[in-house]
N, C-alpha and C. Protein backbone atom coordinates (compact mmCIF):
# COMPACT_ATOMS: atom_id res chain seq x y z
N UNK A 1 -5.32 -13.63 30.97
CA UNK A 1 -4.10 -14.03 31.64
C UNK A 1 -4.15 -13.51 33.07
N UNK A 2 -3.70 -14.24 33.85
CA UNK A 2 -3.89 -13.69 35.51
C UNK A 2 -2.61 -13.09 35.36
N UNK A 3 -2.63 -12.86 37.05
CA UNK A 3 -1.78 -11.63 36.88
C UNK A 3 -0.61 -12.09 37.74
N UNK A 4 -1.49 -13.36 38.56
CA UNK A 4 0.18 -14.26 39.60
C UNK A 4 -0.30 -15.70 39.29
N UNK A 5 0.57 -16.23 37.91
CA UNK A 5 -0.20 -17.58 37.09
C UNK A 5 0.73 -18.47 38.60
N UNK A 6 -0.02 -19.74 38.53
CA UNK A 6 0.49 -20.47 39.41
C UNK A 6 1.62 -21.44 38.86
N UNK A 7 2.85 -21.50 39.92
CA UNK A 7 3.45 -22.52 39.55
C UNK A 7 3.40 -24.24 38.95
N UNK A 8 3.71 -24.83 38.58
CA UNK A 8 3.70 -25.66 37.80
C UNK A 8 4.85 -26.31 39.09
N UNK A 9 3.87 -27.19 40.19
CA UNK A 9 4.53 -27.93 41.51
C UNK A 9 4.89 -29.16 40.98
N UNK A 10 6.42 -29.59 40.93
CA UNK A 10 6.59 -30.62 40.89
C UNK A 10 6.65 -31.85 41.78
N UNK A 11 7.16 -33.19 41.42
CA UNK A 11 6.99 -34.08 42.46
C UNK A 11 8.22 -34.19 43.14
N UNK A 12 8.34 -34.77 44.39
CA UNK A 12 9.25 -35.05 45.40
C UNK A 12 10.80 -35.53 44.26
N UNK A 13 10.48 -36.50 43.01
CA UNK A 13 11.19 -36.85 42.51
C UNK A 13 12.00 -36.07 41.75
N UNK A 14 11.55 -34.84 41.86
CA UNK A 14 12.29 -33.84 40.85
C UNK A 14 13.01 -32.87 42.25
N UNK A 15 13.57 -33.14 43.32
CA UNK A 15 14.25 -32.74 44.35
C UNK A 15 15.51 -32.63 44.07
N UNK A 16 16.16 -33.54 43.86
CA UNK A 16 17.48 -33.08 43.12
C UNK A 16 17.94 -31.68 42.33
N UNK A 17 16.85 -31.61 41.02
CA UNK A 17 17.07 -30.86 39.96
C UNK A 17 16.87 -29.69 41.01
N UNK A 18 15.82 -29.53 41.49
CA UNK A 18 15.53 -28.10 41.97
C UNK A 18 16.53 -27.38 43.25
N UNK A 19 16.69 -28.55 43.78
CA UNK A 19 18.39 -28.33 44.77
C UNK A 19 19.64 -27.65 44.30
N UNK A 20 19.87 -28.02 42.72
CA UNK A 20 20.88 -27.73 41.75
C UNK A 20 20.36 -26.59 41.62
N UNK A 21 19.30 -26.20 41.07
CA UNK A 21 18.45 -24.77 40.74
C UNK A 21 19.14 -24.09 41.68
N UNK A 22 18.60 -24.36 43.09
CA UNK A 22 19.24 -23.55 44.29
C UNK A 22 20.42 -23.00 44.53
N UNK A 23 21.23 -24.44 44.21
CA UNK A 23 22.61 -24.13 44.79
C UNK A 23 23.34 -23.69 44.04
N UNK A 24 22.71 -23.40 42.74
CA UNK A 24 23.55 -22.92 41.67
C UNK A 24 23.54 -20.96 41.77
N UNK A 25 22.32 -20.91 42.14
CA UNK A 25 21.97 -19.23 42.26
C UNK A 25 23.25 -18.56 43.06
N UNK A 26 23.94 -19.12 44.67
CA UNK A 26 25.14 -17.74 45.31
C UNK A 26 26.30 -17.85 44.13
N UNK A 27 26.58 -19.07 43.26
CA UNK A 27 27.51 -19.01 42.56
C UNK A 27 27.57 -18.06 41.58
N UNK A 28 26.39 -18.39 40.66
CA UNK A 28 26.11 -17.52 39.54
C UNK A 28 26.24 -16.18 40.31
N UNK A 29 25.86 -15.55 41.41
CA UNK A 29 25.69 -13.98 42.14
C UNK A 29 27.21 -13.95 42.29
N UNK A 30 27.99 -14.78 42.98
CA UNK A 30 29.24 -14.06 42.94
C UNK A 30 30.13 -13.95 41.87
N UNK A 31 29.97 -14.80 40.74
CA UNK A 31 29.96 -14.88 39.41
C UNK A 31 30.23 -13.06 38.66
N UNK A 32 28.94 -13.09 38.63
CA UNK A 32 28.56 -11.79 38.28
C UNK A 32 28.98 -10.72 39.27
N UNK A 33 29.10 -10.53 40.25
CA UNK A 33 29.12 -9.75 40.84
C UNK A 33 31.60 -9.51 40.77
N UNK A 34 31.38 -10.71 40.32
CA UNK A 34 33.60 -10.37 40.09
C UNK A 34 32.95 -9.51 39.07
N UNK A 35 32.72 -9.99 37.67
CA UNK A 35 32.67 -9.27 36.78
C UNK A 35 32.48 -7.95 36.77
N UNK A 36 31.65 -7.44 37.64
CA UNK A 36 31.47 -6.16 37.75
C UNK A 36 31.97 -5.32 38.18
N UNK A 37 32.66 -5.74 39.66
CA UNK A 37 33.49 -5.56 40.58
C UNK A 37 35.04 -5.00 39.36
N UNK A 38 35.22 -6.00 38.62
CA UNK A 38 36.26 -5.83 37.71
C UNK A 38 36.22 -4.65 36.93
N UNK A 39 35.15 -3.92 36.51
CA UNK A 39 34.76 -2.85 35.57
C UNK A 39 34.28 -2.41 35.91
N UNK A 40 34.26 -1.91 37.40
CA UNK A 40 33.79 -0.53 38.05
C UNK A 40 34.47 0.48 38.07
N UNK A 41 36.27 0.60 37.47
CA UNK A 41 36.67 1.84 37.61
C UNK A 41 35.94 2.08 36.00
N UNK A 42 36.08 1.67 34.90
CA UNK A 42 35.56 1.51 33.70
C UNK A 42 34.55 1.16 33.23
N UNK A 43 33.64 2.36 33.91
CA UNK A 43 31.96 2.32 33.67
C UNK A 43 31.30 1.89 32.23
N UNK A 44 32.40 2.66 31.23
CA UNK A 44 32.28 2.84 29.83
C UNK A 44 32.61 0.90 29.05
N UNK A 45 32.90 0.21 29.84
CA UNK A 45 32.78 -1.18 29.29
C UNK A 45 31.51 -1.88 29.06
N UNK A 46 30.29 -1.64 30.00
CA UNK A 46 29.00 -1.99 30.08
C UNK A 46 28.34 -0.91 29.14
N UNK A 47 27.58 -1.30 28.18
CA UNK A 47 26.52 -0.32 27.93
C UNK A 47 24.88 -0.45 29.10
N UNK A 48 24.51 0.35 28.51
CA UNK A 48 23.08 0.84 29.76
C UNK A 48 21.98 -0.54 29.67
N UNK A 49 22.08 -1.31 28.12
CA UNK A 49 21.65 -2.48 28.02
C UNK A 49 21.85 -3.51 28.54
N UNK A 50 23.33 -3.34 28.65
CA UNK A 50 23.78 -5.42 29.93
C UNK A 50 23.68 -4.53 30.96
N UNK A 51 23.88 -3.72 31.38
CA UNK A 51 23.44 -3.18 32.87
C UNK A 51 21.87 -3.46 33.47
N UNK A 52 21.33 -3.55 32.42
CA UNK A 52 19.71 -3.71 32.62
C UNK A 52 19.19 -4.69 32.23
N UNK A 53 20.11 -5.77 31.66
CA UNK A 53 19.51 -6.96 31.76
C UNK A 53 19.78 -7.65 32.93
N UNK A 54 21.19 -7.58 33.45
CA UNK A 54 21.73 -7.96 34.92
C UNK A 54 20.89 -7.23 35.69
N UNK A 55 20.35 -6.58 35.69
CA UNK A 55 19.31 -6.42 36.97
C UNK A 55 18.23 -7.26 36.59
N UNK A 56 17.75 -7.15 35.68
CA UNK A 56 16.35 -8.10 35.25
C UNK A 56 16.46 -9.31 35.83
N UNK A 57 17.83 -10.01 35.00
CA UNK A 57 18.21 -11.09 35.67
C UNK A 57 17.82 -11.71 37.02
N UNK A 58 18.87 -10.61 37.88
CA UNK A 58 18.73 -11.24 39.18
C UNK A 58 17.69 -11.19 40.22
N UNK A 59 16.76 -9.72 39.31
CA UNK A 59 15.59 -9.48 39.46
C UNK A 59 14.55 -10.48 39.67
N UNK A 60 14.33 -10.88 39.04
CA UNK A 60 13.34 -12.22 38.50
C UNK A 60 14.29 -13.41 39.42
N UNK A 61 15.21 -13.70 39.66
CA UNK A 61 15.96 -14.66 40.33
C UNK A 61 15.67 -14.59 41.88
N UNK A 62 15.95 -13.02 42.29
CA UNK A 62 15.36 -13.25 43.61
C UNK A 62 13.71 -13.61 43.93
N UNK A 63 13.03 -13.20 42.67
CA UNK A 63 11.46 -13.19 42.77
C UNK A 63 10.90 -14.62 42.97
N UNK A 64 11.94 -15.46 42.56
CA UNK A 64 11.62 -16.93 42.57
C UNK A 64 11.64 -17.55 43.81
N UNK A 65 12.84 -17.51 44.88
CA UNK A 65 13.11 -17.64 45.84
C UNK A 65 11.77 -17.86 46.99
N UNK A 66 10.57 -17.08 46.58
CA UNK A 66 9.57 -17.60 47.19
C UNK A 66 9.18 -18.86 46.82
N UNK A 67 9.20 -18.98 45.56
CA UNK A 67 8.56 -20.33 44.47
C UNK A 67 9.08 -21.13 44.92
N UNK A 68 10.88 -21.55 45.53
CA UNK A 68 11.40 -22.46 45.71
C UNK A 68 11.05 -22.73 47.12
N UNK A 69 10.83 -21.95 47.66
CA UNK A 69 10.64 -22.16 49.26
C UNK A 69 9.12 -22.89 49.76
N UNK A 70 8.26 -22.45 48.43
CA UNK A 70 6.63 -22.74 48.72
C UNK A 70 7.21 -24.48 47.97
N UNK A 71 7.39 -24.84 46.83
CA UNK A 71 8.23 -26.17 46.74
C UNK A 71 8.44 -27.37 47.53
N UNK A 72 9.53 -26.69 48.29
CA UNK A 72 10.37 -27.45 49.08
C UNK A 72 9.23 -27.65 49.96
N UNK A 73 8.68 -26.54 50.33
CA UNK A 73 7.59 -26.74 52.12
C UNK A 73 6.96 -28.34 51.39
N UNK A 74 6.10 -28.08 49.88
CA UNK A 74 5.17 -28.64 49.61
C UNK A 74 6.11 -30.02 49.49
């Protein structure tokens, strides 16, 4: 298994979907980010597990942001 597998480039015709991909990501961030905002005086609502998947999450979400950009160029 490599270690940076290559994207799987789609065609011009799949521009739409991947636009939606895009424009869907500041929503979902401010999304999440009320939620949290909401239960920050009440740390004790999150366990240490959804705390660490929400980073994974958005983790891997920003990591893409190159993928979409190499995409679009292509």
């Amino acid at each position: 298994m490599t270690a940076d597998p290559v994207p799987n480039w789609q065609p011009l015709t799949a521009l739409p979907l991947i636009a939606s991909l895009i424009d869907g990501e500041p929503a979902d961030g401010r999304e999440h980010q009320a939620t949290l905002l909401a239960v920050r005086d009440r740390p004790y609502v999150l366990d240490d597990a959804t705390v660490e998947r929400g980073i994974k999450l958005h983790t891997e979400q920003r990591d893409f942001l190159g993928v979409f950009a190499e995409q679009l160029a292509r």
